[in-house]
N, C-alpha and C. Protein backbone atom coordinates (compact mmCIF):
# COMPACT_ATOMS: atom_id res chain seq x y z
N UNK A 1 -8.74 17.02 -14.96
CA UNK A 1 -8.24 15.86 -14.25
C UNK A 1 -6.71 15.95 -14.21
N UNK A 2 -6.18 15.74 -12.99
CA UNK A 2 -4.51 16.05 -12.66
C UNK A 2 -4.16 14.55 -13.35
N UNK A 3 -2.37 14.60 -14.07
CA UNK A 3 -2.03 13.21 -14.48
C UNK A 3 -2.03 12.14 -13.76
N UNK A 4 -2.31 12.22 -12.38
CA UNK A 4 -1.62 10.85 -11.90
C UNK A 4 -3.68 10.95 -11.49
N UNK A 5 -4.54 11.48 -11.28
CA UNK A 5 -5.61 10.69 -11.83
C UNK A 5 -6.08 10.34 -13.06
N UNK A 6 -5.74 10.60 -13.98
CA UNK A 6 -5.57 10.11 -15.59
C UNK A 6 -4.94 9.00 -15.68
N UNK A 7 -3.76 8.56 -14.83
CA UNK A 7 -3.24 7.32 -14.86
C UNK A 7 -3.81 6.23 -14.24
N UNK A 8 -4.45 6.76 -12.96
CA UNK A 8 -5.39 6.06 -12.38
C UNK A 8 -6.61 5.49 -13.22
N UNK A 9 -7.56 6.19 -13.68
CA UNK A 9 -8.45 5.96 -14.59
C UNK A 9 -8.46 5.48 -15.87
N UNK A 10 -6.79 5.42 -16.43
CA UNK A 10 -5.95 4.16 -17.37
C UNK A 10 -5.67 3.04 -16.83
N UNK A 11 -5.49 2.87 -15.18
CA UNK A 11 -5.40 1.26 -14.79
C UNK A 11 -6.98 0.97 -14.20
N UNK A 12 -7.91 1.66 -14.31
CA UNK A 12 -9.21 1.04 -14.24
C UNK A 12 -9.65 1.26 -12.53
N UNK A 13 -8.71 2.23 -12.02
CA UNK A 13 -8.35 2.21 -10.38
C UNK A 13 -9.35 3.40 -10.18
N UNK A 14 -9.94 3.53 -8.67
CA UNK A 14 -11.01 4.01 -8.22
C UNK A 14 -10.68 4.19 -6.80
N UNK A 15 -10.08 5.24 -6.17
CA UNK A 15 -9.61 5.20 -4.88
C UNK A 15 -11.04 5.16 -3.70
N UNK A 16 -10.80 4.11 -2.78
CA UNK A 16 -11.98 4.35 -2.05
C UNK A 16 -11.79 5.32 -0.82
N UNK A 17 -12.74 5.31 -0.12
CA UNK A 17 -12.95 6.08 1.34
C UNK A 17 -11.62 5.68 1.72
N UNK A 18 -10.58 6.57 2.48
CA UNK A 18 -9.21 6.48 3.22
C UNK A 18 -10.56 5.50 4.81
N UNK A 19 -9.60 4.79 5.11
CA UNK A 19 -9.51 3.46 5.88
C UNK A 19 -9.36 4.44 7.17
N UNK A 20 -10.24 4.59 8.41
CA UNK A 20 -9.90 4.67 9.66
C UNK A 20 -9.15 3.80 10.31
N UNK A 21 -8.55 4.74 11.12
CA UNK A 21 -7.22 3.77 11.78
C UNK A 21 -8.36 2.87 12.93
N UNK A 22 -7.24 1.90 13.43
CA UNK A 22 -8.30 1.11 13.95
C UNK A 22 -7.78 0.99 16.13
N UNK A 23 -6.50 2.35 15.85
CA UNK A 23 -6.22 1.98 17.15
C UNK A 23 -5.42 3.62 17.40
N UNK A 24 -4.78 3.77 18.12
CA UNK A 24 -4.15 5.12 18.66
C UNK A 24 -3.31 5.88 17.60
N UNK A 25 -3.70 6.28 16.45
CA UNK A 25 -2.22 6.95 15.94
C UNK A 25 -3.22 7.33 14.94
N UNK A 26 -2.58 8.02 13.73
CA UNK A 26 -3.24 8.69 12.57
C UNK A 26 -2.83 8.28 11.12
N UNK A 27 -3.51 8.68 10.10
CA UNK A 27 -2.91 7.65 9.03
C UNK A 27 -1.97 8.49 8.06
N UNK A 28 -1.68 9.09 8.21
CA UNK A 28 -0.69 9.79 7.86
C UNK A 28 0.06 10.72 8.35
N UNK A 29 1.72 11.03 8.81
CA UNK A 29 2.25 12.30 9.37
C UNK A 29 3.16 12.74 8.07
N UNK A 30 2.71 13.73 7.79
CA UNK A 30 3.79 14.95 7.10
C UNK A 30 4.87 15.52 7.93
N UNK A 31 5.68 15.41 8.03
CA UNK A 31 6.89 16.02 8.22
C UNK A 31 8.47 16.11 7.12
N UNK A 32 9.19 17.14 7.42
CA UNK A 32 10.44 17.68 7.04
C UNK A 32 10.19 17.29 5.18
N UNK A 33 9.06 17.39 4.51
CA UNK A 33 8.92 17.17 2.90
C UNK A 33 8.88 15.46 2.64
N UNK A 34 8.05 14.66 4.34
CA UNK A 34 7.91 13.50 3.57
C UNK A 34 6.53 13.69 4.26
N UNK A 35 5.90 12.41 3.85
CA UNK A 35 4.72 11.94 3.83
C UNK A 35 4.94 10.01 5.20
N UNK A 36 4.58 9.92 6.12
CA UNK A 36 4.96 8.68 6.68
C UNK A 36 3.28 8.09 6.66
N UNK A 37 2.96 7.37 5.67
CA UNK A 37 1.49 6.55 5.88
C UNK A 37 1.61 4.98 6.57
N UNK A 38 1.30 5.25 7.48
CA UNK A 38 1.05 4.43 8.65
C UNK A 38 -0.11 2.97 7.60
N UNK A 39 0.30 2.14 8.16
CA UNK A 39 0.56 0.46 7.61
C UNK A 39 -0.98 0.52 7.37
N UNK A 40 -1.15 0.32 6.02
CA UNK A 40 -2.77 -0.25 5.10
C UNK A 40 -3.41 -1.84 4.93
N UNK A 41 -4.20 -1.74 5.45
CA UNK A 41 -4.64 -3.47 5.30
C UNK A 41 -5.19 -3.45 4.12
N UNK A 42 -5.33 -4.83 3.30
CA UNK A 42 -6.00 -4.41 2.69
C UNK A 42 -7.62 -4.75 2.32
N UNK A 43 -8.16 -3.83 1.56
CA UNK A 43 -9.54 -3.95 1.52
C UNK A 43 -10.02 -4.37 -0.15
N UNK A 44 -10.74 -5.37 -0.37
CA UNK A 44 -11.27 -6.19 -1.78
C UNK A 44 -12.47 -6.31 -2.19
N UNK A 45 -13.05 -5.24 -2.24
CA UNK A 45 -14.43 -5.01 -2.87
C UNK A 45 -15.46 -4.64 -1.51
N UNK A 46 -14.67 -4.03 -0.84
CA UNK A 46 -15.18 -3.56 0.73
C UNK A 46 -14.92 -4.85 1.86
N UNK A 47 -14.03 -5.97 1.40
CA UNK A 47 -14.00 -6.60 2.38
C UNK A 47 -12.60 -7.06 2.86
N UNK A 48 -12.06 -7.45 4.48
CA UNK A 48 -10.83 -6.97 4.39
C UNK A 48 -10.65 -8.47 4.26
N UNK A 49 -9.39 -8.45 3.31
CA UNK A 49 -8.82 -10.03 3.12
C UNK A 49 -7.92 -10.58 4.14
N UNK A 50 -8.17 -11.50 4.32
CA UNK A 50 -7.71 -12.48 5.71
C UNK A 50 -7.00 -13.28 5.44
N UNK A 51 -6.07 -13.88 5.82
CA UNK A 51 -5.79 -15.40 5.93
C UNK A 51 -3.98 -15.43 5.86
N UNK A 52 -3.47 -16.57 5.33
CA UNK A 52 -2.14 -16.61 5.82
C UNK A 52 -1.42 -17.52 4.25
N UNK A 53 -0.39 -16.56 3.85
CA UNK A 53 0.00 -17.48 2.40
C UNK A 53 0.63 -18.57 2.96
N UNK A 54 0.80 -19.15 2.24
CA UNK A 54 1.46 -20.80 2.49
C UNK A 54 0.62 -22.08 3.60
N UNK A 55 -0.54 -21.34 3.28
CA UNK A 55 -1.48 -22.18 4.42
C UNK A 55 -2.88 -22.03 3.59
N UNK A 56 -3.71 -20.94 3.54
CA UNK A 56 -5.35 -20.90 2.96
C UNK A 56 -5.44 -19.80 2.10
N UNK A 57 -4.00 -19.07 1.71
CA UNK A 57 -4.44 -18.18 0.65
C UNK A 57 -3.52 -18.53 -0.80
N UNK A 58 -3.78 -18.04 -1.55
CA UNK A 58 -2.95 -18.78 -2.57
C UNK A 58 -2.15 -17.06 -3.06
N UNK A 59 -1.12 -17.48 -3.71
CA UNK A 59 0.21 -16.59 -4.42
C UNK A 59 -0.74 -15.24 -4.62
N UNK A 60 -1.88 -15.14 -5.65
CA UNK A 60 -2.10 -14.42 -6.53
C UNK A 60 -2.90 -13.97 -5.45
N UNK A 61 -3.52 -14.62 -4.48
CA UNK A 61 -4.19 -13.47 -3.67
C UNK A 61 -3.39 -12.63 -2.98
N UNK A 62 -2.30 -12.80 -2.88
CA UNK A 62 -2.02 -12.13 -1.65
C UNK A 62 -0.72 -10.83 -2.73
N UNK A 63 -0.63 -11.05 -3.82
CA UNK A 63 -0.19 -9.82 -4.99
C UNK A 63 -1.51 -9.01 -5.14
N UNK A 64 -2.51 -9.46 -5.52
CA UNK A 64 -4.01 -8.78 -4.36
C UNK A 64 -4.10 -7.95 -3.81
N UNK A 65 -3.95 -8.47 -2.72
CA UNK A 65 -4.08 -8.10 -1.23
C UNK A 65 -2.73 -6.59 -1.00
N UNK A 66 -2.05 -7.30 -1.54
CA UNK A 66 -0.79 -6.10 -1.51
C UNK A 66 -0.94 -4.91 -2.36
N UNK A 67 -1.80 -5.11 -3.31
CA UNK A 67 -1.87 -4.11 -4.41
C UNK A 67 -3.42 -3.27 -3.63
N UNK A 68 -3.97 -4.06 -2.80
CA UNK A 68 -5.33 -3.26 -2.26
C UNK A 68 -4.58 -2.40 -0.94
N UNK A 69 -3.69 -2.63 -0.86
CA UNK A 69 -2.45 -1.80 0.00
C UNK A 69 -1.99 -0.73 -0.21
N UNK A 70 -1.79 -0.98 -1.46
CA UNK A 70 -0.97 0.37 -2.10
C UNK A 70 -2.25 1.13 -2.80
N UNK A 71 -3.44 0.85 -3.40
CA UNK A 71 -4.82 1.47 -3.32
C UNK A 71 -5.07 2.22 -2.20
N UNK A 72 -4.87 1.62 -1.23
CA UNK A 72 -5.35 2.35 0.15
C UNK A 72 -4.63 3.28 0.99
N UNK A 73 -2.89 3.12 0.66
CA UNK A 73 -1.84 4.39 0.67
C UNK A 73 -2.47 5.34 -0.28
N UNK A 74 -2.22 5.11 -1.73
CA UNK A 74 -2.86 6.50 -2.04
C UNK A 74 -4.14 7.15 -1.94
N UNK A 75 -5.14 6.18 -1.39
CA UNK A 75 -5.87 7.07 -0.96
C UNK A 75 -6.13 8.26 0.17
N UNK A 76 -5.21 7.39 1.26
CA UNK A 76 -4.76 8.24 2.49
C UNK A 76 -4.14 9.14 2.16
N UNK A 77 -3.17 9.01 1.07
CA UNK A 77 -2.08 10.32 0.62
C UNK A 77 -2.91 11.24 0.06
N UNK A 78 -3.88 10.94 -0.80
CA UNK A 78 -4.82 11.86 -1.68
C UNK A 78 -5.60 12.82 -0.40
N UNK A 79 -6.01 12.17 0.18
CA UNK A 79 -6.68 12.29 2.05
C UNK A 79 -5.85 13.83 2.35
N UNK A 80 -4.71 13.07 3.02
CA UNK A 80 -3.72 13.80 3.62
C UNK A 80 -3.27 15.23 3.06
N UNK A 81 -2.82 15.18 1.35
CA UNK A 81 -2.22 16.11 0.71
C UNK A 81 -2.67 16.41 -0.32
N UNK A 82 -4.27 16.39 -0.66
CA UNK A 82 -5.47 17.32 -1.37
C UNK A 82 -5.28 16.59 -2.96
N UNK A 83 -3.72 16.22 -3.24
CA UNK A 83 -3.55 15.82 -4.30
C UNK A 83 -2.77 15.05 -4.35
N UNK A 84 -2.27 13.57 -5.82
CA UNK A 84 -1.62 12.96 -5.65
C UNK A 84 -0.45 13.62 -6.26
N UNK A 85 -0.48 14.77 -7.45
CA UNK A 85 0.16 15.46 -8.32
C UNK A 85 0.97 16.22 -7.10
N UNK A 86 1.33 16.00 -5.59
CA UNK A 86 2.07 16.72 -4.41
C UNK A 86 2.73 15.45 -4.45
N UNK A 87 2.62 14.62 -4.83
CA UNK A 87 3.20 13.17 -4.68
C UNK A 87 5.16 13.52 -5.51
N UNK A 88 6.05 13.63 -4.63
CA UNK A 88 7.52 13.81 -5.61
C UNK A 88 8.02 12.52 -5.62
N UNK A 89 8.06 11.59 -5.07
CA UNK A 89 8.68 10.15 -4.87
C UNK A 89 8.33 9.17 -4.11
N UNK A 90 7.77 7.70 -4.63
CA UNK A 90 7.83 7.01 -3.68
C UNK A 90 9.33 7.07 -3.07
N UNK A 91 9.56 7.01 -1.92
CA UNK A 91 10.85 6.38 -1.25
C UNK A 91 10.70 4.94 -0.85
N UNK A 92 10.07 5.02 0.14
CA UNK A 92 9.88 3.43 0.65
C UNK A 92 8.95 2.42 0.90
N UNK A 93 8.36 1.36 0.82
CA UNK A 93 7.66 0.44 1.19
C UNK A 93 8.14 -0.31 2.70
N UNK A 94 7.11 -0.40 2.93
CA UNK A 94 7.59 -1.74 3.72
C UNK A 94 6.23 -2.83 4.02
N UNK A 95 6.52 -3.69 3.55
CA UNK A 95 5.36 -5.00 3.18
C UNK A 95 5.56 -6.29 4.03
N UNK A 96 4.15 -6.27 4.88
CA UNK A 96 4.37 -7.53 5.80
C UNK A 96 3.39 -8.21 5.29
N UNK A 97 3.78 -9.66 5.14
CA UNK A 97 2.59 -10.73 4.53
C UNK A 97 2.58 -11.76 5.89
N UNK A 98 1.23 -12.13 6.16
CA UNK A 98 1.27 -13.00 6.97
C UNK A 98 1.49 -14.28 6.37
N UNK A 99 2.37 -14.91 6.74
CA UNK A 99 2.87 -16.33 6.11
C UNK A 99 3.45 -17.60 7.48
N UNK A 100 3.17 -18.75 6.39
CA UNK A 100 3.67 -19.63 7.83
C UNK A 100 5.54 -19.49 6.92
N UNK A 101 5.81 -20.35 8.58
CA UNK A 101 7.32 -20.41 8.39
C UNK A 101 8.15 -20.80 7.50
N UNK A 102 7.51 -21.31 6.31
CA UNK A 102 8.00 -22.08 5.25
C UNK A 102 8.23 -21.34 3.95
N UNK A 103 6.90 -20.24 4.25
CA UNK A 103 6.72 -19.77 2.79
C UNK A 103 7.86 -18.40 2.45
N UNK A 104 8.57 -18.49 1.12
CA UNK A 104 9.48 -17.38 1.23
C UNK A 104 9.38 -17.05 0.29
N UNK A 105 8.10 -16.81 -0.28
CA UNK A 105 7.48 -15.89 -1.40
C UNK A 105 7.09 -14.20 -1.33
N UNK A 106 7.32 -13.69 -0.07
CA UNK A 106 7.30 -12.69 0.46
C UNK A 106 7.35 -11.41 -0.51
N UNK A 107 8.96 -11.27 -1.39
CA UNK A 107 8.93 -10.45 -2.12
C UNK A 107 7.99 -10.47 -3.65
N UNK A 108 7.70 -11.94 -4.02
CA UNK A 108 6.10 -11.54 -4.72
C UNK A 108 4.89 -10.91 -4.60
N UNK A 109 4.79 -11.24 -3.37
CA UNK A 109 3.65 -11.01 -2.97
C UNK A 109 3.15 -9.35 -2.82
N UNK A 110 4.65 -8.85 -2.17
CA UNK A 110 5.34 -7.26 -2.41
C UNK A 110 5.11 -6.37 -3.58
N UNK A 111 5.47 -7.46 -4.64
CA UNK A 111 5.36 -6.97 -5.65
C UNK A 111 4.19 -5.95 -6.28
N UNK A 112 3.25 -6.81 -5.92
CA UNK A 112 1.86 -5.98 -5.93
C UNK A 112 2.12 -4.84 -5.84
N UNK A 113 1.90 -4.27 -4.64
CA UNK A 113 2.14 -2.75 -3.98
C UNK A 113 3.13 -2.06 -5.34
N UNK A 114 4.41 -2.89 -4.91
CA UNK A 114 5.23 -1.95 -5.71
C UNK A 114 5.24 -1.90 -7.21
N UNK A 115 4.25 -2.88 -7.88
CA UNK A 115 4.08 -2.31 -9.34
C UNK A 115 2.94 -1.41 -9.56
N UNK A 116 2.02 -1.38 -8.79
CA UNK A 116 1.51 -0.18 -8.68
C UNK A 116 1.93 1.07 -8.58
N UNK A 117 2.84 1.30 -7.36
CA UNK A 117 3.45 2.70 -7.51
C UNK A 117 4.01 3.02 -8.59
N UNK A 118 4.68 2.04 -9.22
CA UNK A 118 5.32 2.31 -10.43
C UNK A 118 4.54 2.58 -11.52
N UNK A 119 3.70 1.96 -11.81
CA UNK A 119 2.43 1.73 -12.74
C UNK A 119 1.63 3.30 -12.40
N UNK A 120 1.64 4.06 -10.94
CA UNK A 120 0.80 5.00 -10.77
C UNK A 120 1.67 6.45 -11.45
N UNK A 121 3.20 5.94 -10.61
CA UNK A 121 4.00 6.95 -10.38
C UNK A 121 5.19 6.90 -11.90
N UNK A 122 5.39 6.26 -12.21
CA UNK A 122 6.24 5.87 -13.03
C UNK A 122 7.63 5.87 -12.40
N UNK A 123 8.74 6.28 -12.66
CA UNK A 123 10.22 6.24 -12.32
C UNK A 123 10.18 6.66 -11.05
N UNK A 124 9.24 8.23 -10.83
CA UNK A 124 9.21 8.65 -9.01
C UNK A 124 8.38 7.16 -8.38
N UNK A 125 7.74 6.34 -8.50
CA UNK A 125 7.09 5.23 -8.18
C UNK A 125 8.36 4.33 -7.62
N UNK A 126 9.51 4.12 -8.33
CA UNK A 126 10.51 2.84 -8.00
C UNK A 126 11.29 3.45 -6.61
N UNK A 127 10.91 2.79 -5.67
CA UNK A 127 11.19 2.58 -4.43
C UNK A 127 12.20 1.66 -3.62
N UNK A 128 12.66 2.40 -2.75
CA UNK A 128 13.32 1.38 -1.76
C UNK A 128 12.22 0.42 -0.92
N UNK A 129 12.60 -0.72 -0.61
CA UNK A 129 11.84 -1.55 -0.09
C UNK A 129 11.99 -2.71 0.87
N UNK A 130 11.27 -3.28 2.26
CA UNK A 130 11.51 -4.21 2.75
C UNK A 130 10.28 -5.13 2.33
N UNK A 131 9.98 -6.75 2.42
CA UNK A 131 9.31 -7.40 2.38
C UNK A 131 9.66 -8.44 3.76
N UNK A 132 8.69 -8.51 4.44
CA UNK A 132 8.55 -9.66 5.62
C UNK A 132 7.62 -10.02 6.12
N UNK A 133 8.02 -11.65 6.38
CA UNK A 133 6.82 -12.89 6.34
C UNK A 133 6.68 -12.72 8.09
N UNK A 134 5.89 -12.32 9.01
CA UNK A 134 5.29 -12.02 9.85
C UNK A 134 4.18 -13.36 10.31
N UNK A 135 3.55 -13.83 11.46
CA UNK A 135 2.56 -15.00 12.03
C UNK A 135 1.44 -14.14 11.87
N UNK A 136 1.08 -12.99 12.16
CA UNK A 136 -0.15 -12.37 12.25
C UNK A 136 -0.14 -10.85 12.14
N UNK A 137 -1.09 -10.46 11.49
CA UNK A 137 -1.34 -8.76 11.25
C UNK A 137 -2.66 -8.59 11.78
N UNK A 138 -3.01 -7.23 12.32
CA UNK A 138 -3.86 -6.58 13.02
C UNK A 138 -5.14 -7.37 11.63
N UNK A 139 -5.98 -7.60 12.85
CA UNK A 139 -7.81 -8.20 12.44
C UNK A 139 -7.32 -9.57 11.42
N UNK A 140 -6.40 -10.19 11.18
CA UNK A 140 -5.96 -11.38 10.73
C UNK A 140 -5.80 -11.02 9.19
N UNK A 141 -5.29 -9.69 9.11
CA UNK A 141 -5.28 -9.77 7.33
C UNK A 141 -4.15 -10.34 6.78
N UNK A 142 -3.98 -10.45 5.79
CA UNK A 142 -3.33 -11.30 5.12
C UNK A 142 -2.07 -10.24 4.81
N UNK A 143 -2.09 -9.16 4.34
CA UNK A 143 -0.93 -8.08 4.39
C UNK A 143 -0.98 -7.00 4.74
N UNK A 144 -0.08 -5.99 4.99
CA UNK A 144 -0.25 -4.51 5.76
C UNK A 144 0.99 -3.88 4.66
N UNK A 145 0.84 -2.84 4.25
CA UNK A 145 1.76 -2.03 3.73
C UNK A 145 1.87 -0.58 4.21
N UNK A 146 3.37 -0.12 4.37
CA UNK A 146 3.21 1.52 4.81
C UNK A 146 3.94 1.81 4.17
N UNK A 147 4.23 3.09 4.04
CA UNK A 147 5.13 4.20 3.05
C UNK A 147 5.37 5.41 3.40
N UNK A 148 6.76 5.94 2.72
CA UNK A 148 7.45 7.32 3.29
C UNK A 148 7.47 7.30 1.82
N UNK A 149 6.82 8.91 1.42
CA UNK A 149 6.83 9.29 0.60
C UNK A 149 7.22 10.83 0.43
N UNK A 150 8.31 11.13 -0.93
CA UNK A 150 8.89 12.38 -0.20
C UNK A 150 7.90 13.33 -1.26
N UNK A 151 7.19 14.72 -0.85
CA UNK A 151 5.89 15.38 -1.36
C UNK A 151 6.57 17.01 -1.62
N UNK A 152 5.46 17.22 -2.29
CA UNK A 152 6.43 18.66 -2.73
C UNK A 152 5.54 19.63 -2.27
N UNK A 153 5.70 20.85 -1.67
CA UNK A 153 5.14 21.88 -0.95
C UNK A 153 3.84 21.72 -1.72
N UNK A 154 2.57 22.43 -0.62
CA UNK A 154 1.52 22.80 -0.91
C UNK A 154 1.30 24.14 -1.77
């Protein structure tokens, strides 16, 4: 077992089936030694979570929802590049929560995702990052996360 599935199987984590895209593009492009994984909804026991914070979902779902995000990046990455141990750095996040206009809990909700990477990746895990509160994400989920991740030759 490579370390970063050993770490996986220390947070109790179980990568599922990589997520078909649901419209024109692919879920991951490799280029120039990065990794660009195209935006993850997320998925919670096979079902995709919906709804909108500051209206019908509450805080902790949607740190959730963000963390079934970053589950579903590395699975695409695992997908994409045979292994996560090709994994050299998270670089970036970028985390959209669907929220009404009020709510500016955004970078909690972020959080998710990004204590995972950290939690997966350790120090290569700590990332640059955006968080933004968005009206609606593709099929009404509640968050979308993507990532540039820089990977080390095959």
């Amino acid at each position: 077992m490579s370390e970063i599935e050993t770490r996986l199987s220390q947070l109790g984590l179980t990568l599922p089936e990589p997520a078909a895209p649901v419209a024109a593009y692919v879920p991951v492009v490799v280029a120039g030694g990065l990794a660009h994984v195209s935006g993850q909804l997320p998925f919670v026991e096979g079902k995709l979570v919906t709804g909108r914070l500051g209206d019908d979902l509450s805080l902790e779902s949607g740190v959730e929802a963000a963390q079934a995000c970053a589950v579903m990046i590395l699975a695409q990455l695992k997908a994409a590049l045979g292994s996560l141990d090709r994994v050299e750095r998270v670089v970036k996040l970028g985390a959209f929560i669907n929220s009404t206009g009020d709510f500016t809990d955004q970078p909690k909700i972020a959080n998710g995702a990004s204590e995972l990477m950290v939690a997966v990746f350790g120090e290569a895990g700590k990332h640059a990052r955006s968080a933004v509160g968005v009206p609606v994400l593709p099929l009404g989920a509640a968050v979308e996360v993507d990532a540039i991740v820089a990977v080390r030759p095959a």
